[in-house]
C-alpha atoms as a PDB file:
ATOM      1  CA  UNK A   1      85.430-127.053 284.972  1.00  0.00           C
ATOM      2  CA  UNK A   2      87.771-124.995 283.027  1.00  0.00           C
ATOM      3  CA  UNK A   3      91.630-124.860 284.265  1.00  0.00           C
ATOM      4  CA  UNK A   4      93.892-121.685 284.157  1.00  0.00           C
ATOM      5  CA  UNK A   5      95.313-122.667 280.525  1.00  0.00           C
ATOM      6  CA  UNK A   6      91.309-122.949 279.017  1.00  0.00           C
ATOM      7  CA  UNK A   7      90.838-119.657 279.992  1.00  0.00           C
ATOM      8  CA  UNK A   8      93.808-118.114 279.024  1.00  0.00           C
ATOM      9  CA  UNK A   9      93.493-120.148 275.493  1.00  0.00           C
ATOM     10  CA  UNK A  10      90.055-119.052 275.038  1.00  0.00           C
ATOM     11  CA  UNK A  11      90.724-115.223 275.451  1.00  0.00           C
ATOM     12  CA  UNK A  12      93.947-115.297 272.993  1.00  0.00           C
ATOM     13  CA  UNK A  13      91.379-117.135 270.820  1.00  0.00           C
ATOM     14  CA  UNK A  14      89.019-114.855 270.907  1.00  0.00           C
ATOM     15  CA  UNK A  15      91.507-112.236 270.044  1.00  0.00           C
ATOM     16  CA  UNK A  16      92.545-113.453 267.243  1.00  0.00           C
ATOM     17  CA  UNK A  17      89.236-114.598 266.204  1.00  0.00           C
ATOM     18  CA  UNK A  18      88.085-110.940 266.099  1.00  0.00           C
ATOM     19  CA  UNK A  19      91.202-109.299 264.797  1.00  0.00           C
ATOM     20  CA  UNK A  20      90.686-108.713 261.187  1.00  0.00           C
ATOM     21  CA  UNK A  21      93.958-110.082 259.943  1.00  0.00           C
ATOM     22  CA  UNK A  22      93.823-113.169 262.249  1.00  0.00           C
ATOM     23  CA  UNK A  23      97.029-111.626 264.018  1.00  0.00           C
ATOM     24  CA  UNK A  24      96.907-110.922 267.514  1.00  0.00           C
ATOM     25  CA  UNK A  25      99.918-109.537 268.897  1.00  0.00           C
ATOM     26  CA  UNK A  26     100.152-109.427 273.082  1.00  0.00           C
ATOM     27  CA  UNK A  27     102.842-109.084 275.867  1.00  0.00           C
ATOM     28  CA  UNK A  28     103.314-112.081 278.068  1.00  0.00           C
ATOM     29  CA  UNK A  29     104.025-110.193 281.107  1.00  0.00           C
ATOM     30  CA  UNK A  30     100.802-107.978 280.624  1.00  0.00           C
ATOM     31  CA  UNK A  31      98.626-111.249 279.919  1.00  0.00           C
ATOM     32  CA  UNK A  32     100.223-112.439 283.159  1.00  0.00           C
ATOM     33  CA  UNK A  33      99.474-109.536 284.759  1.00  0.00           C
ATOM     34  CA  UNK A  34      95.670-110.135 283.862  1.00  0.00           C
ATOM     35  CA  UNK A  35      95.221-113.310 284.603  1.00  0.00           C
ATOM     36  CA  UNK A  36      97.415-113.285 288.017  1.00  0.00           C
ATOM     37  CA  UNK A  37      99.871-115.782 286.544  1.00  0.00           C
ATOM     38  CA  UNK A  38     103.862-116.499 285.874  1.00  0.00           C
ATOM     39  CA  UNK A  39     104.533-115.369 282.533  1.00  0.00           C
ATOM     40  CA  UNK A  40     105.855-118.976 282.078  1.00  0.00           C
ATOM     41  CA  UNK A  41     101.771-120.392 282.201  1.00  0.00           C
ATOM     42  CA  UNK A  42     101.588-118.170 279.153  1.00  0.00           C
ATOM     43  CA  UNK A  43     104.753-119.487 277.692  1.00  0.00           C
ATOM     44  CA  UNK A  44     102.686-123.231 278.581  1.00  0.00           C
ATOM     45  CA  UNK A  45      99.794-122.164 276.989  1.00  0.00           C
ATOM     46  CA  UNK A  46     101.246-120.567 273.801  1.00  0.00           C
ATOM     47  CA  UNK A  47     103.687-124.007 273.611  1.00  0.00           C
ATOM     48  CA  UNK A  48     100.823-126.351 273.953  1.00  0.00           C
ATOM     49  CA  UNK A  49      97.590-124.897 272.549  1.00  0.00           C
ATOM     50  CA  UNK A  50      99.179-122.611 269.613  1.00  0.00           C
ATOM     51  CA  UNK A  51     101.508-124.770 267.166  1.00  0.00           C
ATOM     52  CA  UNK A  52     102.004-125.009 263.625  1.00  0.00           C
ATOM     53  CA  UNK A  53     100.155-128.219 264.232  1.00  0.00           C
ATOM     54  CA  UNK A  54      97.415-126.864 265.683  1.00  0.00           C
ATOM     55  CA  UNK A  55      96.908-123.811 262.909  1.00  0.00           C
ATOM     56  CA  UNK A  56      99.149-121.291 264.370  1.00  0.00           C
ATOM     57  CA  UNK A  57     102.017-119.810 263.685  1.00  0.00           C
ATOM     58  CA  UNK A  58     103.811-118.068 267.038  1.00  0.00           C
ATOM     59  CA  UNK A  59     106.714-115.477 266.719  1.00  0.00           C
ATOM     60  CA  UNK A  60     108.212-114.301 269.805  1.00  0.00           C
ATOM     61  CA  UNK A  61     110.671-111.232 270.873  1.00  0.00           C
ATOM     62  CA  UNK A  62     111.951-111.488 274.756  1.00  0.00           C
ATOM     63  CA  UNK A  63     112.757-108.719 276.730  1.00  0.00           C
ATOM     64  CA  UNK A  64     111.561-105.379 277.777  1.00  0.00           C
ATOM     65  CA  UNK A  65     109.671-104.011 274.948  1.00  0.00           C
ATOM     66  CA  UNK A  66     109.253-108.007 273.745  1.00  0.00           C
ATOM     67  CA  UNK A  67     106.116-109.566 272.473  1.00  0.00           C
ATOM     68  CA  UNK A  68     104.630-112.646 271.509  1.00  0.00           C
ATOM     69  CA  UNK A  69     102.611-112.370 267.980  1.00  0.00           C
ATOM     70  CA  UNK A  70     100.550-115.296 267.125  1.00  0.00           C
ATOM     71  CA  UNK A  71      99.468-115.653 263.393  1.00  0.00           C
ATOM     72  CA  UNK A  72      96.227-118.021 262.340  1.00  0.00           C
ATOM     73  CA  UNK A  73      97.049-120.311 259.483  1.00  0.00           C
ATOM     74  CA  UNK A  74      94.312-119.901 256.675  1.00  0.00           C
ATOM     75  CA  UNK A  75      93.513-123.379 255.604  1.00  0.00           C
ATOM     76  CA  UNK A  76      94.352-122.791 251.923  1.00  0.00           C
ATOM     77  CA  UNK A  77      97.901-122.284 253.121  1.00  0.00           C
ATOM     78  CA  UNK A  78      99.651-125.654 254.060  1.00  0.00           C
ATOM     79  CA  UNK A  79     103.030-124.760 252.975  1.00  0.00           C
ATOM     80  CA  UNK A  80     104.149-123.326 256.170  1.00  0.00           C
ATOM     81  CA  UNK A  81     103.467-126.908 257.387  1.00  0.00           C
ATOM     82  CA  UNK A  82     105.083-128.625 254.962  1.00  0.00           C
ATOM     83  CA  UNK A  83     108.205-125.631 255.547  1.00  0.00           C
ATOM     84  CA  UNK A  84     108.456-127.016 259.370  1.00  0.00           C
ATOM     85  CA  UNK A  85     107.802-130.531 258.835  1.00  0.00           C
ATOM     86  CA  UNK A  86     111.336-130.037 256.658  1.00  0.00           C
ATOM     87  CA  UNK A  87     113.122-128.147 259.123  1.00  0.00           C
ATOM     88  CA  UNK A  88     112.016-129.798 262.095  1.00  0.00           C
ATOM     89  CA  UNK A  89     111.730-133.942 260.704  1.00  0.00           C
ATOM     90  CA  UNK A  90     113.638-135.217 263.461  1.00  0.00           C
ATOM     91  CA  UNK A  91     111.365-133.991 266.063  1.00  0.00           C
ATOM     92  CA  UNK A  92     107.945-134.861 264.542  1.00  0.00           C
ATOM     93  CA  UNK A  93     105.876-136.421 267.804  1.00  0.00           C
ATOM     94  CA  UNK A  94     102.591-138.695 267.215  1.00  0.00           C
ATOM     95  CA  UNK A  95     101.107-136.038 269.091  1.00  0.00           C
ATOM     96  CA  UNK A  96     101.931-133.679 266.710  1.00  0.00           C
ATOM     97  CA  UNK A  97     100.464-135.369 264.019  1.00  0.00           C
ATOM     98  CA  UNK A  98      97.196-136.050 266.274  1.00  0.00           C
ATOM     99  CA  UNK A  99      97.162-132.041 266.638  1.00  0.00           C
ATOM    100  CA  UNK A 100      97.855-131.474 262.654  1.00  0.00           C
ATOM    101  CA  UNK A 101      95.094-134.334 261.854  1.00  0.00           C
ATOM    102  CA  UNK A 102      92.174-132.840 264.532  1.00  0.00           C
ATOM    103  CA  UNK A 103      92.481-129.248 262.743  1.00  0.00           C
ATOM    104  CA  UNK A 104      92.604-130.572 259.170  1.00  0.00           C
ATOM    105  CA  UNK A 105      89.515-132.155 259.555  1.00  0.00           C
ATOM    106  CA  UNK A 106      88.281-129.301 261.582  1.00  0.00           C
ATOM    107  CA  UNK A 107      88.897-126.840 259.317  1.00  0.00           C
ATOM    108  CA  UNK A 108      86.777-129.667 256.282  1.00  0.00           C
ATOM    109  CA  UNK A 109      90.529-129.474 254.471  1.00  0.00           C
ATOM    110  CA  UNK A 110      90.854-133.399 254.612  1.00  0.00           C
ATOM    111  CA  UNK A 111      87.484-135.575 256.017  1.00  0.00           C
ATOM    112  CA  UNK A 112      87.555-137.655 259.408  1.00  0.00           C
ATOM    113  CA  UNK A 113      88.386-140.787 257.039  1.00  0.00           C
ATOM    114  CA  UNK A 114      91.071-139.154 255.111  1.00  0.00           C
ATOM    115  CA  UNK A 115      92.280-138.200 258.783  1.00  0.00           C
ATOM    116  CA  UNK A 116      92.164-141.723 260.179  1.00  0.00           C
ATOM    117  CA  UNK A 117      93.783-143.063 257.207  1.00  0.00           C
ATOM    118  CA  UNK A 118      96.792-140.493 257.496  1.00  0.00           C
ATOM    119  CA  UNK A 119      96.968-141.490 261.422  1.00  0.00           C
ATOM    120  CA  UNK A 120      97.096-145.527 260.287  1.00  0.00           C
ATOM    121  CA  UNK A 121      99.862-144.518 258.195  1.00  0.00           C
ATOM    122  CA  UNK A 122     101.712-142.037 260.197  1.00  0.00           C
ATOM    123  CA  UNK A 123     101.223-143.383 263.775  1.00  0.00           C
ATOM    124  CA  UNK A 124      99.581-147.324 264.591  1.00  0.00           C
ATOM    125  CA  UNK A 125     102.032-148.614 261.550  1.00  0.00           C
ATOM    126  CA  UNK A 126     105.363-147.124 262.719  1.00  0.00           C
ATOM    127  CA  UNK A 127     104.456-148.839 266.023  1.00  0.00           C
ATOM    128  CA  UNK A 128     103.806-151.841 264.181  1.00  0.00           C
ATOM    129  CA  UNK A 129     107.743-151.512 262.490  1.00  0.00           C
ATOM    130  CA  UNK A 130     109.938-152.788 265.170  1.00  0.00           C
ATOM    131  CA  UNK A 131     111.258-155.772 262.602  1.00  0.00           C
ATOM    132  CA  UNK A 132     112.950-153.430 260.304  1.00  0.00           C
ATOM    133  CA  UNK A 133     115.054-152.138 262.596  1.00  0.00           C
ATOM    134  CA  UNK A 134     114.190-148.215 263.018  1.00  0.00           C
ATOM    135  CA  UNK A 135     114.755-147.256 266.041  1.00  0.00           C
ATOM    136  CA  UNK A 136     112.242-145.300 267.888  1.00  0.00           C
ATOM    137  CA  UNK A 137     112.914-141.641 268.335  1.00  0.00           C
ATOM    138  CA  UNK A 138     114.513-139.205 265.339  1.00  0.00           C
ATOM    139  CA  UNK A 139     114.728-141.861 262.541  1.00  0.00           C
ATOM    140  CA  UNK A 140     110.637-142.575 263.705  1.00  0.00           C
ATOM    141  CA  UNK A 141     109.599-138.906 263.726  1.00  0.00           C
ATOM    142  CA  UNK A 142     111.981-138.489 260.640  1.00  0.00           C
ATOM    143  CA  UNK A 143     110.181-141.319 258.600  1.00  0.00           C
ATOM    144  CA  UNK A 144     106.868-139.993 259.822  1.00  0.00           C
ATOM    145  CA  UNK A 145     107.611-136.412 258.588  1.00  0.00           C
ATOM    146  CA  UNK A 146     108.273-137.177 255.284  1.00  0.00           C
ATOM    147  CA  UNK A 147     105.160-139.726 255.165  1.00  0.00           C
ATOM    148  CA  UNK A 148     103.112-136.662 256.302  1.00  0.00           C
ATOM    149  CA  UNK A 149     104.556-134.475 254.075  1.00  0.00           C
ATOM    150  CA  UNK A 150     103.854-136.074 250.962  1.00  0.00           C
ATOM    151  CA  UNK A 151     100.091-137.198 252.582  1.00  0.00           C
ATOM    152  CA  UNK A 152     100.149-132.987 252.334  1.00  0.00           C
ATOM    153  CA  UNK A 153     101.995-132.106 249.324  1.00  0.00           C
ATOM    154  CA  UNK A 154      99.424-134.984 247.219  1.00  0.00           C
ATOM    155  CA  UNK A 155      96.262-133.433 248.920  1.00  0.00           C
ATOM    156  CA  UNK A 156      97.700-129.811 247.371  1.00  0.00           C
ATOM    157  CA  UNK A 157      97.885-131.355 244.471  1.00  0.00           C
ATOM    158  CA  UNK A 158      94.461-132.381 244.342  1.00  0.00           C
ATOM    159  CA  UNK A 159      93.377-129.242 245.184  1.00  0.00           C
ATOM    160  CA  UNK A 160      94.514-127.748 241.857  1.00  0.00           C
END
């Protein structure tokens, strides 16, 4: 059984699935309006099911005449990743990386064993780290980041 959220991903996937640009650009209090919601279950859904982890890139404009446009990452394009993973180091979750992982391998740019090697590295060995004496939290996700970021910038590189 699907829940509120499903649906609402589904038809913004859709969307963008048939625009031909891979840009869908929509109004949260009109996509409310259709599916007999609080504009803040689309702000959920957008949040949860459509980050740069995930393949997406989300640009937003509140107000009257706001909008919400919502940009599909081609594959071949990882440098908007690597762009956030610099700006944002600090607040790089494991389930961010889980996200980032599951669409890599979705999308055949890394395979599932590239993918479980990245998450070895990335995720079970910074839990494994407590003797060193990094604190979990920023100085984790900052560490991960930059682990994840070269795992990217090498797999570029090999692409070449």
């Amino acid at each position: 059984m699907y829940s509120l959220c499903d649906t609402i991903e589904r038809y913004i996937m859709r969307l963008i699935e048939n625009s031909p640009d891979q840009v869908v650009t929509i109004q949260r209090g009109k996509l409310a309006s259709e599916f007999d919601c609080a504009p803040s279950q689309i702000n959920y859904v957008l949040a949860t099911r459509f980050s740069v982890f995930r393949g997406f890139i989300v640009e937003s404009r509140r107000g009257g005449s706001g909008y919400v446009r919502i940009r599909k990452i081609p594959i071949d394009r990882i440098e908007p990743i690597v762009a956030y993973l610099e700006e944002y180091e600090r607040q790089l979750k494991e389930s961010d990386v889980e996200d980032l992982l599951s669409w890599l391998e979705r999308e055949n740019f890394i395979t599932h064993r590239e993918g479980q090697l990245m998450k070895a590295a990335m995720i079970r060995a910074l839990e494994k780290i407590d003797d060193l004496g990094i604190p979990p939290g920023a100085e984790r996700n900052q560490l991960r980041s930059r682990i994840l970021k070269e795992m990217l910038l090498q797999i570029l590189s090999w692409g070449k």
